[in-house]
Protein backbone atom coordinates (compact mmCIF):
# COMPACT_ATOMS: atom_id res chain seq x y z
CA UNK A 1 -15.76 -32.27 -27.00
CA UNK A 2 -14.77 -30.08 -30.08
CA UNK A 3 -18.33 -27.95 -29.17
CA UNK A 4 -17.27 -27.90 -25.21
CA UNK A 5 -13.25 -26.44 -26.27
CA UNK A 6 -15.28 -24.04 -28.80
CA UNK A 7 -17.38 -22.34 -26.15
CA UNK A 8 -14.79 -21.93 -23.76
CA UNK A 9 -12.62 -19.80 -25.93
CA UNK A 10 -15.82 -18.09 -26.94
CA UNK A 11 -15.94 -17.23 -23.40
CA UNK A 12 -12.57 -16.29 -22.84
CA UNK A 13 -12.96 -13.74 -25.32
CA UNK A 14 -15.44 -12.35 -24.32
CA UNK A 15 -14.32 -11.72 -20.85
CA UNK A 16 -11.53 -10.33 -22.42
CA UNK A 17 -13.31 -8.13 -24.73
CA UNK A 18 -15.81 -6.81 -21.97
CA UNK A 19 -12.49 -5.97 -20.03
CA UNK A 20 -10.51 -4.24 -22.91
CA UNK A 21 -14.31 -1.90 -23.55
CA UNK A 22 -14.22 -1.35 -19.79
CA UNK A 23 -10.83 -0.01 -19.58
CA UNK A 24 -11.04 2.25 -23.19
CA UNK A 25 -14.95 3.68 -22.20
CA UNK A 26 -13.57 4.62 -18.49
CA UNK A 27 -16.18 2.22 -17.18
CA UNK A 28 -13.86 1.23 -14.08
CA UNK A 29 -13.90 3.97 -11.18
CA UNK A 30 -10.59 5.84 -11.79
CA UNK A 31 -11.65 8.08 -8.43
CA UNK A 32 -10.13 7.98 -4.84
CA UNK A 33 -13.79 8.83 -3.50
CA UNK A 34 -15.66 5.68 -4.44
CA UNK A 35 -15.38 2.25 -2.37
CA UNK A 36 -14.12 -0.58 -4.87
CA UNK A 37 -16.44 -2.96 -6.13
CA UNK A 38 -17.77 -5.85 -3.91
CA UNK A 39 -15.64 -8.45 -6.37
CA UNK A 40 -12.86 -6.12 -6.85
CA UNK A 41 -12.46 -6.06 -2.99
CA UNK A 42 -12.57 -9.57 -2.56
CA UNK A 43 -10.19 -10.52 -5.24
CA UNK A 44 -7.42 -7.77 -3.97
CA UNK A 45 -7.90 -9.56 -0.07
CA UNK A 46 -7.72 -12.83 -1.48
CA UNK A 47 -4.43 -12.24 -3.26
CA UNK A 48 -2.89 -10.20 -0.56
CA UNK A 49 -3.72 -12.96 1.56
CA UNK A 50 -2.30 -16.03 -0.42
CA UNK A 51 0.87 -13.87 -1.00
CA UNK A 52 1.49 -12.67 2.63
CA UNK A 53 1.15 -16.28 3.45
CA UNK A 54 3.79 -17.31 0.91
CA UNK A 55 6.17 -14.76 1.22
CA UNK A 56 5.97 -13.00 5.37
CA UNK A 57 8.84 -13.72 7.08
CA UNK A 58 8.95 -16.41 9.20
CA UNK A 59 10.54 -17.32 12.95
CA UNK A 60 13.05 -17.12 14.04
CA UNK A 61 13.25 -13.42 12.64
CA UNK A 62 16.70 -11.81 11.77
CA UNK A 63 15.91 -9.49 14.94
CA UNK A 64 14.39 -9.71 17.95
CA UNK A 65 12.46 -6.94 19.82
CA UNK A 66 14.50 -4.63 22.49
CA UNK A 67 13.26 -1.61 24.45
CA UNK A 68 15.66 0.45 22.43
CA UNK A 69 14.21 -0.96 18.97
CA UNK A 70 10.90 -0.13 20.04
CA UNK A 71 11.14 3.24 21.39
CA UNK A 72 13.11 3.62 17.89
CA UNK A 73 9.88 1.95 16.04
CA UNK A 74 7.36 4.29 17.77
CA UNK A 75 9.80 6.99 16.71
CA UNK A 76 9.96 6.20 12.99
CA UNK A 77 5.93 5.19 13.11
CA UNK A 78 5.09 8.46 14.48
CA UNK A 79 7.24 9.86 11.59
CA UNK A 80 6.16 7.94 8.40
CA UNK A 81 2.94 6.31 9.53
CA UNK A 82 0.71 8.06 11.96
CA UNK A 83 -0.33 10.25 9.33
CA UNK A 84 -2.15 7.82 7.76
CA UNK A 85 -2.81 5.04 10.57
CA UNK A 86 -3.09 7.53 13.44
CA UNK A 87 -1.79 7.87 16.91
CA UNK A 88 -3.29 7.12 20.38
CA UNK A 89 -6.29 9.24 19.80
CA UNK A 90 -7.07 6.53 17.19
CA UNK A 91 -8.69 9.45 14.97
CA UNK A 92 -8.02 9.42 11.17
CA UNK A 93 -6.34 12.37 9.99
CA UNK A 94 -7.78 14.26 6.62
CA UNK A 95 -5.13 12.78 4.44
CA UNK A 96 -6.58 9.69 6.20
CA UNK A 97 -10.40 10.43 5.60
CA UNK A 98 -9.68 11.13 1.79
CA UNK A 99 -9.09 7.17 1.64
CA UNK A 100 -11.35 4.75 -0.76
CA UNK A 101 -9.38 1.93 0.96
CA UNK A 102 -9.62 3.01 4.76
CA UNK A 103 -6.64 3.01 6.17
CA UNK A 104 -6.98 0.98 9.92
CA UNK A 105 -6.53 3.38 12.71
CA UNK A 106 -4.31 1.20 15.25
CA UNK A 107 -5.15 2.50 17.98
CA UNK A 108 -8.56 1.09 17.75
CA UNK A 109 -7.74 -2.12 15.21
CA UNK A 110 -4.45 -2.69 16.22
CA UNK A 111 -1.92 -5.63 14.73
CA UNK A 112 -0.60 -6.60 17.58
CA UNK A 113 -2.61 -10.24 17.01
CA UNK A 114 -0.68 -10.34 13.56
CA UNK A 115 2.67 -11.63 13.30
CA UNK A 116 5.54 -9.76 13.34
CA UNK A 117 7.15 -11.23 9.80
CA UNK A 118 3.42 -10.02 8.53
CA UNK A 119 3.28 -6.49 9.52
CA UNK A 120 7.16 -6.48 8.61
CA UNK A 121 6.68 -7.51 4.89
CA UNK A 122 3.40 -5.11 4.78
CA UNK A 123 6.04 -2.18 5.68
CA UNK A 124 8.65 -3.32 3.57
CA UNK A 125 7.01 -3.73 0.09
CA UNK A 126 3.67 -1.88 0.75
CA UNK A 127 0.32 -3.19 -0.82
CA UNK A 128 -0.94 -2.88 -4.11
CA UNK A 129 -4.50 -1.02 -4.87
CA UNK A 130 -4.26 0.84 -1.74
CA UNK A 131 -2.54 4.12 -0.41
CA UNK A 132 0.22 1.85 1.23
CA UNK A 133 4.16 2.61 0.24
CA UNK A 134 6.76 0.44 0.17
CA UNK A 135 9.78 1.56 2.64
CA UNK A 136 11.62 -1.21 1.72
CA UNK A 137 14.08 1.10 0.05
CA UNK A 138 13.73 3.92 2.11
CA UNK A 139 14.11 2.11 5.68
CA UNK A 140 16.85 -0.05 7.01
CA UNK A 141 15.57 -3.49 7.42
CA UNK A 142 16.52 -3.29 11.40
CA UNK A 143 13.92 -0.04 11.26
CA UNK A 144 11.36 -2.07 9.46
CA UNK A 145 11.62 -4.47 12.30
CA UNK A 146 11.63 -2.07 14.68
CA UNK A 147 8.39 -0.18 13.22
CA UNK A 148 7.10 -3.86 13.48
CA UNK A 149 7.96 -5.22 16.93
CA UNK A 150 6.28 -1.65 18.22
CA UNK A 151 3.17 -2.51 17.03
CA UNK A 152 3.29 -6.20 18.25
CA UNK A 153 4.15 -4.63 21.52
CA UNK A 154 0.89 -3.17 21.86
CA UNK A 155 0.29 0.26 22.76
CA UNK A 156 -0.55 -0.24 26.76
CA UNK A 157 3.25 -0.70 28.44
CA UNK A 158 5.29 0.85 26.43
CA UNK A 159 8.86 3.11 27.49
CA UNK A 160 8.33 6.53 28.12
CA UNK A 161 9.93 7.95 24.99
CA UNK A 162 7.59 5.12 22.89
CA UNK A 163 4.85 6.21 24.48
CA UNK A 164 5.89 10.19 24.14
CA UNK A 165 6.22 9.33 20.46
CA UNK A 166 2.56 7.11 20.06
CA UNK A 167 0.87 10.08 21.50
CA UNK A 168 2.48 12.87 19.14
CA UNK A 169 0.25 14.61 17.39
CA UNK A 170 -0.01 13.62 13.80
CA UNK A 171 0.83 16.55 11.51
CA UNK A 172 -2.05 18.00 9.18
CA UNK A 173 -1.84 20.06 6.07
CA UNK A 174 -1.13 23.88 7.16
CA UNK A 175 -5.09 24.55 5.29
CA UNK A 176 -6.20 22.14 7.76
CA UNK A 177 -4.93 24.10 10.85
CA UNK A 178 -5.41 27.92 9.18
CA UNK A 179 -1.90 27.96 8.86
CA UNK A 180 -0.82 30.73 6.38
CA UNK A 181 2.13 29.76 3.98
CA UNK A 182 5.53 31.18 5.26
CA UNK A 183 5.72 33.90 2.83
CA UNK A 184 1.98 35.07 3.10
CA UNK A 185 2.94 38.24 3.90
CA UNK A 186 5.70 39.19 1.53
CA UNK A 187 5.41 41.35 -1.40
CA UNK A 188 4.40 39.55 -4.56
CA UNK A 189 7.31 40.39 -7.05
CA UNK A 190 4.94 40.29 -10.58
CA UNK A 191 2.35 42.82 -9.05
CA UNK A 192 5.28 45.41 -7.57
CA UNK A 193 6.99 45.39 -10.68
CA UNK A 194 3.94 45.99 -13.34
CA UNK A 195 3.03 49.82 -14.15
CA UNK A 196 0.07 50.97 -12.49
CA UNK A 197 -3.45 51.56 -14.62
CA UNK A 198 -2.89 55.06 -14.33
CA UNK A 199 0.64 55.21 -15.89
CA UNK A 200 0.23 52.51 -18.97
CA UNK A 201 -3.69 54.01 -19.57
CA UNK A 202 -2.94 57.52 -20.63
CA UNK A 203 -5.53 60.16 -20.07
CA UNK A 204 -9.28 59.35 -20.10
């Protein structure tokens, strides 16, 4: 038994070992441009999984969906979230692209099979290893619901200003549209106020 204990601690630190060189060579990808690893990937879906399961919301929610929430919810989405998850073009935006964890482009893998208490929680506390924020403390929890219950709704009979709202543009970066910055044009104050080459040179 002794030989059995003895090995497995052996192992243990050894695993722990390999993980402290990977960490102080730089061995794991520190880069937003390369896909995780095939076991890192798995391990971050399985965890999300088991802890979305645990700790989602469950019915009967605290609110119920209304027309009113959910033209509200399409308003705050198209605010906070298309940028990342799109609108009814379903086409990623560059911030979007830039993703090593793709960000799901609703209009073509919608949530609306999810649960509501699921895509609530996602909102609320974000997820870990990916580009997803928490708005828990930056939303009202009535707006979290309301960002929710829009996308439950599904995107084919929604109100007028929800559907105004899901087919807003989603804002790029001014580079992206050839936008010059507001003060392009004015004068830059360093260049106007240093002495010309002629003045600080002397003669030739």
């Amino acid at each position: 038994m002794r030989p059995f204990i003895g090995g497995f601690i052996l192992a243990l630190v050894l695993v722990a070992a390999a993980g402290y060189l990977s960490v102080i060579e730089g061995w794991i990808p520190a880069r937003n441009d390369v896909r995780p690893a095939p076991l890192e990937r798995w391990a971050a879906h399985k965890d999300l999984d088991v802890v979305i399961d645990r700790e989602q919301p469950k019915e009967p929610y605290p609110y119920t969906s209304s027309t009113a929430g959910i033209i509200e919810g399409a308003t705050l989405y198209s605010e906070h979230c298309s940028i990342c998850h799109g609108n009814a073009d379903g086409n990623p935006s560059l911030i979007a692209q830039g993703f090593a964890i793709p960000a799901p482009q609703f209009a073509k893998h919608g949530v609306d099979d999810d649960p509501a208490g699921e895509t609530y929680w996602k909102i609320e506390h974000g997820i870990h290893w990916t580009a997803m924020p928490a708005f828990g403390e930056r939303l009202t929890e009535s707006q979290i619901w309301n960002i929710a219950f829009f996308l439950k709704n599904g995107f084919e009979k929604l109100p007028p200003a929800a559907d105004a709202a899901w087919h807003k543009p989603v804002p790029e970066p001014a580079a992206a549209t050839g936008a010059e910055p507001a003060n392009a044009s004015a004068p830059n104050p360093v260049m106007t106020t240093l002495p010309s080459p002629s003045a600080s040179s002397g003669p030739a």
